[in-house]
PDB file of N, CA and C in Angstrom:
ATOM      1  N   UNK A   1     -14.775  13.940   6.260  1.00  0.00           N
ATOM      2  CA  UNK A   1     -13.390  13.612   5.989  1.00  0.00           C
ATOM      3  C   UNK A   1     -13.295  12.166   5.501  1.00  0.00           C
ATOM      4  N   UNK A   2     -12.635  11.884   4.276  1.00  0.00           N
ATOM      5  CA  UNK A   2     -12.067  10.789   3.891  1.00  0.00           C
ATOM      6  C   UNK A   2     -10.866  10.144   4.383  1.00  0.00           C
ATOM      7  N   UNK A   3     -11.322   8.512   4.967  1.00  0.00           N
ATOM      8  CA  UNK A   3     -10.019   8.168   5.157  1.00  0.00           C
ATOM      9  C   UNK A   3     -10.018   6.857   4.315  1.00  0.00           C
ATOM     10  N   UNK A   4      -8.082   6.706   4.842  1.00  0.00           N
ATOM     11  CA  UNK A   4      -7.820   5.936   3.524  1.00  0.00           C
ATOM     12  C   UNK A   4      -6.972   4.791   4.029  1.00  0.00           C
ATOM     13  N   UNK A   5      -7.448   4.658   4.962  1.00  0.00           N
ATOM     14  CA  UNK A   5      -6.300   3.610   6.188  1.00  0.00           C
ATOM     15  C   UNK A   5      -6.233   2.516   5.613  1.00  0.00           C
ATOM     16  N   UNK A   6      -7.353   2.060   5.160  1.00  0.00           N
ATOM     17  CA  UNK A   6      -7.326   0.733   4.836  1.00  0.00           C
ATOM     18  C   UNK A   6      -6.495   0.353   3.530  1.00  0.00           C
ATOM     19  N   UNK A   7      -5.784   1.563   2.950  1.00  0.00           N
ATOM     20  CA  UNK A   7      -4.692   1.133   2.004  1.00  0.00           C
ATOM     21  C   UNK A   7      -4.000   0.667   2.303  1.00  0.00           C
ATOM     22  N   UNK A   8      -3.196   0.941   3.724  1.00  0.00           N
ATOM     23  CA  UNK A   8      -2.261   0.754   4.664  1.00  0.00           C
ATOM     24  C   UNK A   8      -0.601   1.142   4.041  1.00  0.00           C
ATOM     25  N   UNK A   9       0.078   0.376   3.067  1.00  0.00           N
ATOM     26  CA  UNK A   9       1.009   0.653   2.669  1.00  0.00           C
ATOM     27  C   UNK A   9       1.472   0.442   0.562  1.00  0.00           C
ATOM     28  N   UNK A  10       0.541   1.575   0.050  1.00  0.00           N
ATOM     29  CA  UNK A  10       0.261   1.001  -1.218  1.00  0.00           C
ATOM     30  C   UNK A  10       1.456   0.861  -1.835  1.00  0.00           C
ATOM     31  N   UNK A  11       2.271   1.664  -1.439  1.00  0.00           N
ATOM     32  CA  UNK A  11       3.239   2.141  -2.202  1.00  0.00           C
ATOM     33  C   UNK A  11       5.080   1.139  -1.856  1.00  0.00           C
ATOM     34  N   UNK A  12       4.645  -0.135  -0.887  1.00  0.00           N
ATOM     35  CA  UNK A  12       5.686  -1.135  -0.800  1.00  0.00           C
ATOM     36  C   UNK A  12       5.538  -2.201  -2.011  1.00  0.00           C
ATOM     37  N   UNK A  13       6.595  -2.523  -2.321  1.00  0.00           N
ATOM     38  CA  UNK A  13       6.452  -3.753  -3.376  1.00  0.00           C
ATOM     39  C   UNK A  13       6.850  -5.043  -2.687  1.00  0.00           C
ATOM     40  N   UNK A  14       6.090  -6.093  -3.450  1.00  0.00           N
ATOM     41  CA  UNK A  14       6.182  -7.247  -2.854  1.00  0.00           C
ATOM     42  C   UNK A  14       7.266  -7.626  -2.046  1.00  0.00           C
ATOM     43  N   UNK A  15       8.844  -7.468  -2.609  1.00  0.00           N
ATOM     44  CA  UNK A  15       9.554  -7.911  -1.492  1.00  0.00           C
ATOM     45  C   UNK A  15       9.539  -7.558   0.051  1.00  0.00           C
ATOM     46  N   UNK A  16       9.003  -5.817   0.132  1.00  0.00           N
ATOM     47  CA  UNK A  16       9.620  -5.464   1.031  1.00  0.00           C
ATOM     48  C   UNK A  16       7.697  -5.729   2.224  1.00  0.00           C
ATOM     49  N   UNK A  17       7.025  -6.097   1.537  1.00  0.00           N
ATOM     50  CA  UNK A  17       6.013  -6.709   2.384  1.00  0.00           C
ATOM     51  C   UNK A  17       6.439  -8.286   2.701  1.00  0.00           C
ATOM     52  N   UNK A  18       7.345  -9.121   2.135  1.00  0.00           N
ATOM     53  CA  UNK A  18       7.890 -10.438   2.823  1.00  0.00           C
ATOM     54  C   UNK A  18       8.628  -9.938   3.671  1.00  0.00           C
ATOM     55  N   UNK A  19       9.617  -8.807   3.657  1.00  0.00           N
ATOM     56  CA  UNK A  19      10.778  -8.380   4.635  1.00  0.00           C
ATOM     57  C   UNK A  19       9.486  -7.908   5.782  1.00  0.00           C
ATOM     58  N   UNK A  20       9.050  -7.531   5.956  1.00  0.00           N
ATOM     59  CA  UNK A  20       7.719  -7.223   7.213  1.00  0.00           C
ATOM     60  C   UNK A  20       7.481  -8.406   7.260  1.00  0.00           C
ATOM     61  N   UNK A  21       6.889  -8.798   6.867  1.00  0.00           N
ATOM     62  CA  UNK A  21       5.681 -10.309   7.187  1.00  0.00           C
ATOM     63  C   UNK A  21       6.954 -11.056   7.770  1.00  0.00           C
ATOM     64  N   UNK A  22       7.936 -11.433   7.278  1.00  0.00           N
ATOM     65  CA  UNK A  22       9.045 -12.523   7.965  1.00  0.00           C
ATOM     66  C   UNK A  22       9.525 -11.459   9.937  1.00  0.00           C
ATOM     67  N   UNK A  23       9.850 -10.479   9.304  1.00  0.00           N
ATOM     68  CA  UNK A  23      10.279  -9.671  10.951  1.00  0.00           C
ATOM     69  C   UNK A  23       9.213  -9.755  11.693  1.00  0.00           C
ATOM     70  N   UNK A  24       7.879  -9.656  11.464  1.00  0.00           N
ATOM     71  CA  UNK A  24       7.197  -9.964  12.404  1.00  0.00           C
ATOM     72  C   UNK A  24       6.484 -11.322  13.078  1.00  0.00           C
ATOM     73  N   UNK A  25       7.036 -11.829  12.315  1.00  0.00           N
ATOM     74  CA  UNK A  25       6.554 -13.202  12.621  1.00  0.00           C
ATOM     75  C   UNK A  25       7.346 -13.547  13.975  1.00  0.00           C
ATOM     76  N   UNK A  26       6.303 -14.030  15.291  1.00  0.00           N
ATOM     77  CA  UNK A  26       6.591 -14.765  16.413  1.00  0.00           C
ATOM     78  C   UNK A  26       6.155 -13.380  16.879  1.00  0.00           C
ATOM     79  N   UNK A  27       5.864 -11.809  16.377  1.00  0.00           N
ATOM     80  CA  UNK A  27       5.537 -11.051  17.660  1.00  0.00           C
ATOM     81  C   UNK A  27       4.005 -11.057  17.817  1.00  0.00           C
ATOM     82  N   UNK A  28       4.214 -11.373  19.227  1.00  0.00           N
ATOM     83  CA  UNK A  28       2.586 -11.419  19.577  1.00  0.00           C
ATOM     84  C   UNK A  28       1.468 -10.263  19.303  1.00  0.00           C
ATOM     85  N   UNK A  29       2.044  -9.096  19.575  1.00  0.00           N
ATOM     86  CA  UNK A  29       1.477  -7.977  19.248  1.00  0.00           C
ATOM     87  C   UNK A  29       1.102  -7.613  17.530  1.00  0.00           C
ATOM     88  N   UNK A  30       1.340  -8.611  16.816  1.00  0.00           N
ATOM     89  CA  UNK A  30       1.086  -8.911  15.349  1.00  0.00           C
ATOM     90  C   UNK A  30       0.312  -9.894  14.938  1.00  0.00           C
ATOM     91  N   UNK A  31      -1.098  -9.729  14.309  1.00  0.00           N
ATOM     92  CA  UNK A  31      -1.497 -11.158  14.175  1.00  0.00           C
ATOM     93  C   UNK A  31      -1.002 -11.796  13.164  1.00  0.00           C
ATOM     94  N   UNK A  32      -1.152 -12.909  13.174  1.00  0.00           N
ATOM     95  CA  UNK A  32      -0.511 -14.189  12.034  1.00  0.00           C
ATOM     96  C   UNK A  32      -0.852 -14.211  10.888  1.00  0.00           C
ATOM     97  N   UNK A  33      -0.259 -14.188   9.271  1.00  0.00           N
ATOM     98  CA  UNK A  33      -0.554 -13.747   8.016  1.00  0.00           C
ATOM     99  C   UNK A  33      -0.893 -14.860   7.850  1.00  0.00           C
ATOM    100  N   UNK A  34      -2.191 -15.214   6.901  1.00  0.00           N
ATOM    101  CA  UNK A  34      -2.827 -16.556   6.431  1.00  0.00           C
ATOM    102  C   UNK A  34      -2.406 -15.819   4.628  1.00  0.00           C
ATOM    103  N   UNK A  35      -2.626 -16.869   4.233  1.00  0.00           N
ATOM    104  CA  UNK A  35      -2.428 -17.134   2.385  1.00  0.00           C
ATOM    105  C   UNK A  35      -1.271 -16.315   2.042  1.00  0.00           C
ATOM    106  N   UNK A  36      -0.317 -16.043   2.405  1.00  0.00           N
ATOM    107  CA  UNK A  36       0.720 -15.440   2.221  1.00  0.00           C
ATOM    108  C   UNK A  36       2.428 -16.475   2.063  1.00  0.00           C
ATOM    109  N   UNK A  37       2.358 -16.724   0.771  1.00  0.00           N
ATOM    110  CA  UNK A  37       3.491 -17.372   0.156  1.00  0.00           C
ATOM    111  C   UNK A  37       4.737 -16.305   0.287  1.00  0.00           C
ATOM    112  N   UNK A  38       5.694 -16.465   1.511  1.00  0.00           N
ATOM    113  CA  UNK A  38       6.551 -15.740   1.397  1.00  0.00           C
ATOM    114  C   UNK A  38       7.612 -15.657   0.345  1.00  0.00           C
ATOM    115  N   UNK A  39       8.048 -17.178   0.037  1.00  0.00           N
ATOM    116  CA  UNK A  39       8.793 -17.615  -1.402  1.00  0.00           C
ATOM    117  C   UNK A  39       8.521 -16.637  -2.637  1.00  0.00           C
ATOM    118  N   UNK A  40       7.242 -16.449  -2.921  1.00  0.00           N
ATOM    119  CA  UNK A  40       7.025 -15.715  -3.864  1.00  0.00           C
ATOM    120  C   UNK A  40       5.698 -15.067  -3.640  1.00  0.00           C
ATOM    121  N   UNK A  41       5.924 -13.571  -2.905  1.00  0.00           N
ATOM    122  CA  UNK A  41       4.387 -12.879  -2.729  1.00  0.00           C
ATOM    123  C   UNK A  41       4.380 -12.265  -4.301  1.00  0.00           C
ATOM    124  N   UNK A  42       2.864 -12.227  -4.154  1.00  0.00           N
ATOM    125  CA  UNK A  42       2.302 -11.211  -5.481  1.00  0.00           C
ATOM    126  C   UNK A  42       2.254 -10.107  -5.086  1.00  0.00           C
ATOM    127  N   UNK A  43       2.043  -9.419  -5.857  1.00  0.00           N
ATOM    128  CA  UNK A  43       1.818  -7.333  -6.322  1.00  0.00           C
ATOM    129  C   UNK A  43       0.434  -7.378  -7.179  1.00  0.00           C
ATOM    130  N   UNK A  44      -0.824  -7.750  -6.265  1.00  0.00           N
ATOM    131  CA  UNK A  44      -1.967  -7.140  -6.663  1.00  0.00           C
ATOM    132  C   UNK A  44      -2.120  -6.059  -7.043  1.00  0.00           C
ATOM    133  N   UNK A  45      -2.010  -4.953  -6.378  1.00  0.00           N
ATOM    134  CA  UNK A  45      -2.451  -3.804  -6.830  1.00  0.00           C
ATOM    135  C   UNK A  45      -1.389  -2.869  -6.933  1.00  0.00           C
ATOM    136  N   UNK A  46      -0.303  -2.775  -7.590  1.00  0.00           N
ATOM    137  CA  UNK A  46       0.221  -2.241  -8.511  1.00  0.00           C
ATOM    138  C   UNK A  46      -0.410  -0.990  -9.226  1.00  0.00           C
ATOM    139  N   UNK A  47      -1.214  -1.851 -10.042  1.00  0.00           N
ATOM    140  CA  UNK A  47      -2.080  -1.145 -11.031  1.00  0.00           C
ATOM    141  C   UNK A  47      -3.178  -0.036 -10.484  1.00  0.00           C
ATOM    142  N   UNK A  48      -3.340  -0.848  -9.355  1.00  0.00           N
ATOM    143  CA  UNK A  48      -4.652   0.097  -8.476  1.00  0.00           C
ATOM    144  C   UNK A  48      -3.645   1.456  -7.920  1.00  0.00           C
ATOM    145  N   UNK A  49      -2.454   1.054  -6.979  1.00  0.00           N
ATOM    146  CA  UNK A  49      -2.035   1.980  -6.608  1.00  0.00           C
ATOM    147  C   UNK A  49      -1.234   2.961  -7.250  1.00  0.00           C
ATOM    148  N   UNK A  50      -1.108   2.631  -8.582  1.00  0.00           N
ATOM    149  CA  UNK A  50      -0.486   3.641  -9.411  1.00  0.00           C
ATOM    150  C   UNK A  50      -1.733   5.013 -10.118  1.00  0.00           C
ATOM    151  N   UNK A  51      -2.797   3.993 -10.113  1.00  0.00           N
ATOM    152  CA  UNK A  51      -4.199   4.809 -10.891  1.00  0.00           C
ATOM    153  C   UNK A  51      -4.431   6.066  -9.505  1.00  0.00           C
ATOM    154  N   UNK A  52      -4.532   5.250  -8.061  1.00  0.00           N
ATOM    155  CA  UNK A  52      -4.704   6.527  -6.952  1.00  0.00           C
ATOM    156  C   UNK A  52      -3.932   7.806  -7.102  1.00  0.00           C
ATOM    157  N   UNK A  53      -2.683   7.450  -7.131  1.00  0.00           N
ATOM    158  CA  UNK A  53      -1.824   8.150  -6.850  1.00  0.00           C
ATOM    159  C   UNK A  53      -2.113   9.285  -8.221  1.00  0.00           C
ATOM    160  N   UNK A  54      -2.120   9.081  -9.517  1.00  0.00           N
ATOM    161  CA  UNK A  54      -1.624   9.274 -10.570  1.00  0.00           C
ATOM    162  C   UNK A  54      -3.235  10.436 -10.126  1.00  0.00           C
ATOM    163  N   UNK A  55      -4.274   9.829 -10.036  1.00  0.00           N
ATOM    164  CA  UNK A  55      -5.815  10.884  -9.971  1.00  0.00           C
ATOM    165  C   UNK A  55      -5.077  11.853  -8.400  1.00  0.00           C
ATOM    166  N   UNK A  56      -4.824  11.255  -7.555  1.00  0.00           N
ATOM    167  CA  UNK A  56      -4.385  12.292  -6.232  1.00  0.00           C
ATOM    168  C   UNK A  56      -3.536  13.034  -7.042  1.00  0.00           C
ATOM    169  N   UNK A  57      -2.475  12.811  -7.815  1.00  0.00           N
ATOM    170  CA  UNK A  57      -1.624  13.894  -8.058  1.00  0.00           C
ATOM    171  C   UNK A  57      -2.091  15.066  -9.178  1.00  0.00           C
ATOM    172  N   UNK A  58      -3.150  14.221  -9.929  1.00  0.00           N
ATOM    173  CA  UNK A  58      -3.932  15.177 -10.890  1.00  0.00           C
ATOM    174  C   UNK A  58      -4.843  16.127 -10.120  1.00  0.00           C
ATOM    175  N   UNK A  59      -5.291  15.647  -8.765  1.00  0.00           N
ATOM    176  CA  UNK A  59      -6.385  16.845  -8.255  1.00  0.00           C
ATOM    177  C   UNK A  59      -5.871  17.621  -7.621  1.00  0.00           C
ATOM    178  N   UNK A  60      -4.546  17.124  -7.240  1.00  0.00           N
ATOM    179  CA  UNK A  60      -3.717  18.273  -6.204  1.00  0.00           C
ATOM    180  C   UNK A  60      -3.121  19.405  -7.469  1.00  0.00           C
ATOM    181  N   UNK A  61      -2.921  18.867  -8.470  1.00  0.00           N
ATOM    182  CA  UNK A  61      -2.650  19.738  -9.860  1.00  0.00           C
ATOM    183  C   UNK A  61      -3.611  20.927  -9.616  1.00  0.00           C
ATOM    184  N   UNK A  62      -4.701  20.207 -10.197  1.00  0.00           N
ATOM    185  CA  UNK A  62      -6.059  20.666 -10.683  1.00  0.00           C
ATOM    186  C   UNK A  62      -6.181  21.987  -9.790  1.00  0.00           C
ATOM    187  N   UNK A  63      -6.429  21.564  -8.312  1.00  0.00           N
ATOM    188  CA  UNK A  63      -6.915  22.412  -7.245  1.00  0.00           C
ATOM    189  C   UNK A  63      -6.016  23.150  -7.366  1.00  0.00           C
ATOM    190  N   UNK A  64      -4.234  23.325  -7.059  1.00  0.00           N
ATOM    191  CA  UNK A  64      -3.759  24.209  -6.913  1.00  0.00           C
ATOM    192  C   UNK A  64      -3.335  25.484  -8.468  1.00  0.00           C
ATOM    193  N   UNK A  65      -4.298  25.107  -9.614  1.00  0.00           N
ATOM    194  CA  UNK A  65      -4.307  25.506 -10.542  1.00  0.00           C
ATOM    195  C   UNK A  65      -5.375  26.995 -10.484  1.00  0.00           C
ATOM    196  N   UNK A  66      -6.416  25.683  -9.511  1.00  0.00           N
ATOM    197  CA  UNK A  66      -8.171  26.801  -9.382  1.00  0.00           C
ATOM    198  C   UNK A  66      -7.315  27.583  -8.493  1.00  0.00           C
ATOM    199  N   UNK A  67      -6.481  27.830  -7.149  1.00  0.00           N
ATOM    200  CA  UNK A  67      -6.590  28.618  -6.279  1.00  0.00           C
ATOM    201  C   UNK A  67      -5.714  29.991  -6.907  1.00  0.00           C
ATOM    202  N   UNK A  68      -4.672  29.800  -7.768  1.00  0.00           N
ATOM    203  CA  UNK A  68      -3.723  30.148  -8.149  1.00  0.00           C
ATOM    204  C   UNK A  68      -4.012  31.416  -9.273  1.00  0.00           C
TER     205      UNK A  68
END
């Protein structure tokens, strides 16, 4: 089995990862974000998480094409 945890949340865009990162800030049960410019976060992978999605939605195509 493939897992994929470590994507964690591909599919938030930058703002709404500052709206997290700011609410959690001071809870202990959260560790502390290093290099993270809340003023202005980036959208690294954008590009990456559009290519996953776009091949996941082509194999779920694909497969339910073969069973069909």
């Amino acid at each position: 089995m493939i897992s994929f945890e470590y994507l964690k949340f591909p599919e938030y865009n930058k703002g709404r990862l500052a709206h997290e990162a700011r609410r959690d800030q001071g809870n202990p049960k959260v560790p502390n974000i290093e290099n993270f410019d809340f003023d202005n976060p980036l959208n690294r992978w954008r590009m990456h998480r559009n290519t996953f999605f776009q091949r996941w939605i082509n194999f779920v195509t694909q497969e339910s094409r073969n069973l069909g």
